[in-house]
Protein backbone atom coordinates (compact mmCIF):
# COMPACT_ATOMS: atom_id res chain seq x y z
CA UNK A 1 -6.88 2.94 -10.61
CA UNK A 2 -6.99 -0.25 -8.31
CA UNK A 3 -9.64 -1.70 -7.08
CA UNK A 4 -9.66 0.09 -3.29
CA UNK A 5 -8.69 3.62 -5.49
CA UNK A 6 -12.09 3.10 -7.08
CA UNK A 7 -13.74 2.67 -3.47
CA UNK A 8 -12.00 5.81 -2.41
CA UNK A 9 -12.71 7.79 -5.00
CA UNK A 10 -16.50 6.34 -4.10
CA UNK A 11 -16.25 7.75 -0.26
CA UNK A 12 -14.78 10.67 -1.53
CA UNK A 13 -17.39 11.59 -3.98
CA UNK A 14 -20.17 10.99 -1.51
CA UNK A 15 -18.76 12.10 1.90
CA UNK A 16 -16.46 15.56 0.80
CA UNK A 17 -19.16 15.95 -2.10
CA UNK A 18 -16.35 16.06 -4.58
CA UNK A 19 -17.92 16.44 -8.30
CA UNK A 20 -17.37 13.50 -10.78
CA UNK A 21 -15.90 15.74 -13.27
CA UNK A 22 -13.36 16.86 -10.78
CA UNK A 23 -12.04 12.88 -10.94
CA UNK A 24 -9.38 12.54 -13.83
CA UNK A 25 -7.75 10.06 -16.01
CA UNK A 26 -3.40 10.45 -15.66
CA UNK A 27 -3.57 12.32 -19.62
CA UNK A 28 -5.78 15.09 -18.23
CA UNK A 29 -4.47 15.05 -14.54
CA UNK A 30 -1.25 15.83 -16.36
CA UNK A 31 -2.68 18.77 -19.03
CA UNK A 32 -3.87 20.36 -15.70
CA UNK A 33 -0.86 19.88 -13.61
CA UNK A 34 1.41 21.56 -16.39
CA UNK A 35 -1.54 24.40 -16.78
CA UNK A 36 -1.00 25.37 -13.15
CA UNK A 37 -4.00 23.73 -11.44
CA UNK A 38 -2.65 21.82 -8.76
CA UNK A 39 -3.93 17.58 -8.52
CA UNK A 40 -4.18 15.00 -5.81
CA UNK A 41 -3.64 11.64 -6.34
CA UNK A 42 -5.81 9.65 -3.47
CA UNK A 43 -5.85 6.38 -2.21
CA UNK A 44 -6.03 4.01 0.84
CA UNK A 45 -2.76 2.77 1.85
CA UNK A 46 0.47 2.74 0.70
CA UNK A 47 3.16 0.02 2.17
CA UNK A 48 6.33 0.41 0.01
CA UNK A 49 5.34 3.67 -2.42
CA UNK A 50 5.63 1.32 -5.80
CA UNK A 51 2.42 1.98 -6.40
CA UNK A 52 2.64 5.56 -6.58
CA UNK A 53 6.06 5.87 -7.83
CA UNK A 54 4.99 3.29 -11.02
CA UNK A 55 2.02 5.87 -11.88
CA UNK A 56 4.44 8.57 -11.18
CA UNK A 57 6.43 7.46 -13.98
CA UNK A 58 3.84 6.07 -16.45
CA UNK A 59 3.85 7.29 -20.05
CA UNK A 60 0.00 9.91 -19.18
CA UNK A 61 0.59 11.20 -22.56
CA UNK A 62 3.27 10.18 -25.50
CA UNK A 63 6.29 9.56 -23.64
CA UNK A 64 5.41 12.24 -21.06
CA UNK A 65 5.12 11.31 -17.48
CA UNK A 66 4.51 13.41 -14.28
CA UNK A 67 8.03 12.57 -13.53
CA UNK A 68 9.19 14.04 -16.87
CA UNK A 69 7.41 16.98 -17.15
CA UNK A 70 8.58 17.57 -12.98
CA UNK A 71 11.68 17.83 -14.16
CA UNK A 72 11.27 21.27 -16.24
CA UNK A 73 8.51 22.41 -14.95
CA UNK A 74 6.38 23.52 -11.61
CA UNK A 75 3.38 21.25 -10.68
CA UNK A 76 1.82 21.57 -7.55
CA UNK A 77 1.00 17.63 -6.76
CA UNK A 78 -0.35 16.16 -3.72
CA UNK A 79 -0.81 12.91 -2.53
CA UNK A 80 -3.25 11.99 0.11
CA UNK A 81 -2.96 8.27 1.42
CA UNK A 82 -5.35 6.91 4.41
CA UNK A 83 -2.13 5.15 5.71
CA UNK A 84 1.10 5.11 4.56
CA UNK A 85 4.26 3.50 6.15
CA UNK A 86 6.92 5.71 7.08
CA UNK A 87 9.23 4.43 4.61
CA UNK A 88 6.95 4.87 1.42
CA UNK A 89 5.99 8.12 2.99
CA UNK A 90 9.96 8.88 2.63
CA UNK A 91 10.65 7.34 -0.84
CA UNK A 92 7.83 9.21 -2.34
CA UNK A 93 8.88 12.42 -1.18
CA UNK A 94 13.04 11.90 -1.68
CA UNK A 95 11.77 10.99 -5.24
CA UNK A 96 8.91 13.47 -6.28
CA UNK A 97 7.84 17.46 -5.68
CA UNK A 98 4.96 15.43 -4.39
CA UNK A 99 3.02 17.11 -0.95
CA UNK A 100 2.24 13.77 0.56
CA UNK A 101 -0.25 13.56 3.26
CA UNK A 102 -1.44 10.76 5.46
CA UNK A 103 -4.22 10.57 8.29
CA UNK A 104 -2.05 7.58 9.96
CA UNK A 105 1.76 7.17 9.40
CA UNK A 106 2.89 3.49 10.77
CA UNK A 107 6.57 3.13 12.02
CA UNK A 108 8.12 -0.21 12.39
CA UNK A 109 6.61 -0.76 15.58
CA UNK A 110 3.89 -2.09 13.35
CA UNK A 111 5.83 -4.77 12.26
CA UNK A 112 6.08 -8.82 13.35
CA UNK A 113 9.28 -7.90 14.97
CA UNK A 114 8.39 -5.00 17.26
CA UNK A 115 6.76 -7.80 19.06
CA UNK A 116 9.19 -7.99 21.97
CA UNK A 117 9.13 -4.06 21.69
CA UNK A 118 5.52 -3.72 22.34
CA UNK A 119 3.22 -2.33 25.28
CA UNK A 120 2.40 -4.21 27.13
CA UNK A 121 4.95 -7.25 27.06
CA UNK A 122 4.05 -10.40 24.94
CA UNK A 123 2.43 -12.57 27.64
CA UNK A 124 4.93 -15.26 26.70
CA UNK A 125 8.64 -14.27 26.60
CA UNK A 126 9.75 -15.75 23.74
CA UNK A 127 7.06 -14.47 21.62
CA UNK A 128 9.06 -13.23 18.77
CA UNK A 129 10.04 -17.25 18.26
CA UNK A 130 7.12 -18.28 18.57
CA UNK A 131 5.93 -16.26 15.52
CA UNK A 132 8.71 -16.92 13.50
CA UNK A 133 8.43 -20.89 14.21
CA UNK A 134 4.92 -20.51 13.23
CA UNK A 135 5.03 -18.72 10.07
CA UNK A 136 8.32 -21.09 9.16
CA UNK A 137 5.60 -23.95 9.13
CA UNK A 138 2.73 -22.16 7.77
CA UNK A 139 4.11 -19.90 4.92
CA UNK A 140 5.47 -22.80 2.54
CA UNK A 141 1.77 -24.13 2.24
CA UNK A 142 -0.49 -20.74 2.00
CA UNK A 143 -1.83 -20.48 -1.57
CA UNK A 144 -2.76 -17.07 -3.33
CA UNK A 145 -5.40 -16.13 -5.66
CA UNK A 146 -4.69 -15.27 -9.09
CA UNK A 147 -4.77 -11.43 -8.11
CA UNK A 148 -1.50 -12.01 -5.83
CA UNK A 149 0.02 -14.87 -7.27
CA UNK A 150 2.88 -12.90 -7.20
CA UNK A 151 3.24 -13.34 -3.91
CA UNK A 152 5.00 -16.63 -5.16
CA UNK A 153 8.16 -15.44 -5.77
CA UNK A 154 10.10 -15.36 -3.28
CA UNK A 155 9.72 -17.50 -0.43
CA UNK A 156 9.92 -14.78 1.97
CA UNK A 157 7.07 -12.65 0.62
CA UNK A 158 5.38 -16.09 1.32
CA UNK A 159 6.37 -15.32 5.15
CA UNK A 160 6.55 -11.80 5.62
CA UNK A 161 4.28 -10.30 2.81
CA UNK A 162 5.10 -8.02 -0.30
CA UNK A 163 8.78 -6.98 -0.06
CA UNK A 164 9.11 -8.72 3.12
CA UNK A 165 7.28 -5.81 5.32
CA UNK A 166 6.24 -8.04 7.95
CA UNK A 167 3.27 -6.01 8.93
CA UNK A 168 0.43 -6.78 11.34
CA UNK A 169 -1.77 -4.09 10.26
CA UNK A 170 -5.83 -4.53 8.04
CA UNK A 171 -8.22 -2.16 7.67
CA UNK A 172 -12.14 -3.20 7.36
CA UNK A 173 -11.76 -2.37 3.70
CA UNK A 174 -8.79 -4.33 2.69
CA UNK A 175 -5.84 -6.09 4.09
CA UNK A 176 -2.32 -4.31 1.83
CA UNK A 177 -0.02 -7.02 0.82
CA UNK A 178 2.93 -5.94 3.25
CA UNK A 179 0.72 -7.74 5.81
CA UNK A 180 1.94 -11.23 7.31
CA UNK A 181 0.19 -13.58 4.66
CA UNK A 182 -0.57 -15.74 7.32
CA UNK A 183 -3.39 -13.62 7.96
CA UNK A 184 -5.09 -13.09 4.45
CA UNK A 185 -3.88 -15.95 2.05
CA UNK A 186 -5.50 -19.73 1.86
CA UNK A 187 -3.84 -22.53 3.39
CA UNK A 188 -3.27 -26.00 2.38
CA UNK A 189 -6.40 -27.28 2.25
CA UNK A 190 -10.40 -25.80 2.30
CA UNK A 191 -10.80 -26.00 5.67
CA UNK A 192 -8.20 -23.27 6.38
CA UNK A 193 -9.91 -20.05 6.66
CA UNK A 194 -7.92 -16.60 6.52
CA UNK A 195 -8.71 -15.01 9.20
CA UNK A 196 -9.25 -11.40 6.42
CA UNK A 197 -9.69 -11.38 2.84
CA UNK A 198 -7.64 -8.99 0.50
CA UNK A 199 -9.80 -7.49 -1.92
């Protein structure tokens, strides 16, 4: 699991009194699955559905994956996600049998770019510019930690986040990496301070 799984599976233990032994490693998950009990896979957000589609796939015992053993067989899988984006919510399920379920589903209106499509108006007309002038400037120097120094890569993840999702979206427990790095990542020099830390 990642780090925020752990912290879920935390909250979940102590606030829907869920019993440790009820928590599972992928091997067993998948011994249960194929003997007809059905498992949930849980976790805070999901922003593209990599995560979920990687475990998906993973080798959980020899060569056997969920994915694999989906194929032949009948497992009742869910997936329940905190928030997920409307387009991992859709490659998840085009991909899997997976039930997914999410408390908050976010459209692109939750994106940089939905700015001149927002709710009030931007107070300045040309607001969509504006951002994209400022993160121009800004996203060449931000630095990441060793955790997301793949964030490197391409010079528009720099600007727009993992994949280029462009999202203005953090949650008190974590910030995902689809969110404008702007936000979360260190700048040039020490006396830049994000204005959220990804954990």
């Amino acid at each position: 699991p990642t780090d925020s799984a752990f912290a879920i599976t935390r909250m979940v233990r102590q606030h829907l009194y869920v019993p440790e032994d009820r928590f599972l490693n992928l091997h067993d998950a998948l011994e249960r699955a194929e003997q007809g009990t059905p498992v949930v896979f849980v976790d805070d957000v999901t922003i593209t559905g990599d995560q979920f589609m990687q475990t998906w796939g993973a080798p959980a015992r020899g060569s056997d994956s969920f994915k694999s053993v989906a194929a032949n067989a009948r497992l009742e899988v869910a997936c329940i996600y905190l928030v997920a984006t409307a387009s991992a919510r859709r490659r998840i399920e085009e991909a899997s049998p997976v039930r997914l379920y999410t408390t908050h589903c976010l459209d692109d209106s939750n994106r940089y770019d939905s700015l001149p499509r927002r709710q009030p108006p931007p107070l300045v007309p040309d607001a969509l510019q504006m951002v994209e002038s400022l993160l121009d400037r800004h996203a060449p120097t931000l630095r990441f930690r060793d955790d997301d120094s793949y964030m490197t890569k391409d010079a528009m993840w720099r600007k727009l986040g993992y994949k280029e999702r462009g999202l203005l979206f953090g949650m008190e427990s974590n910030v995902p990496d689809g969110t404008l790095p702007i936000f979360w990542a260190d700048g040039p020099s020490d006396s830049w301070i994000p204005l959220v830390r990804r954990t």
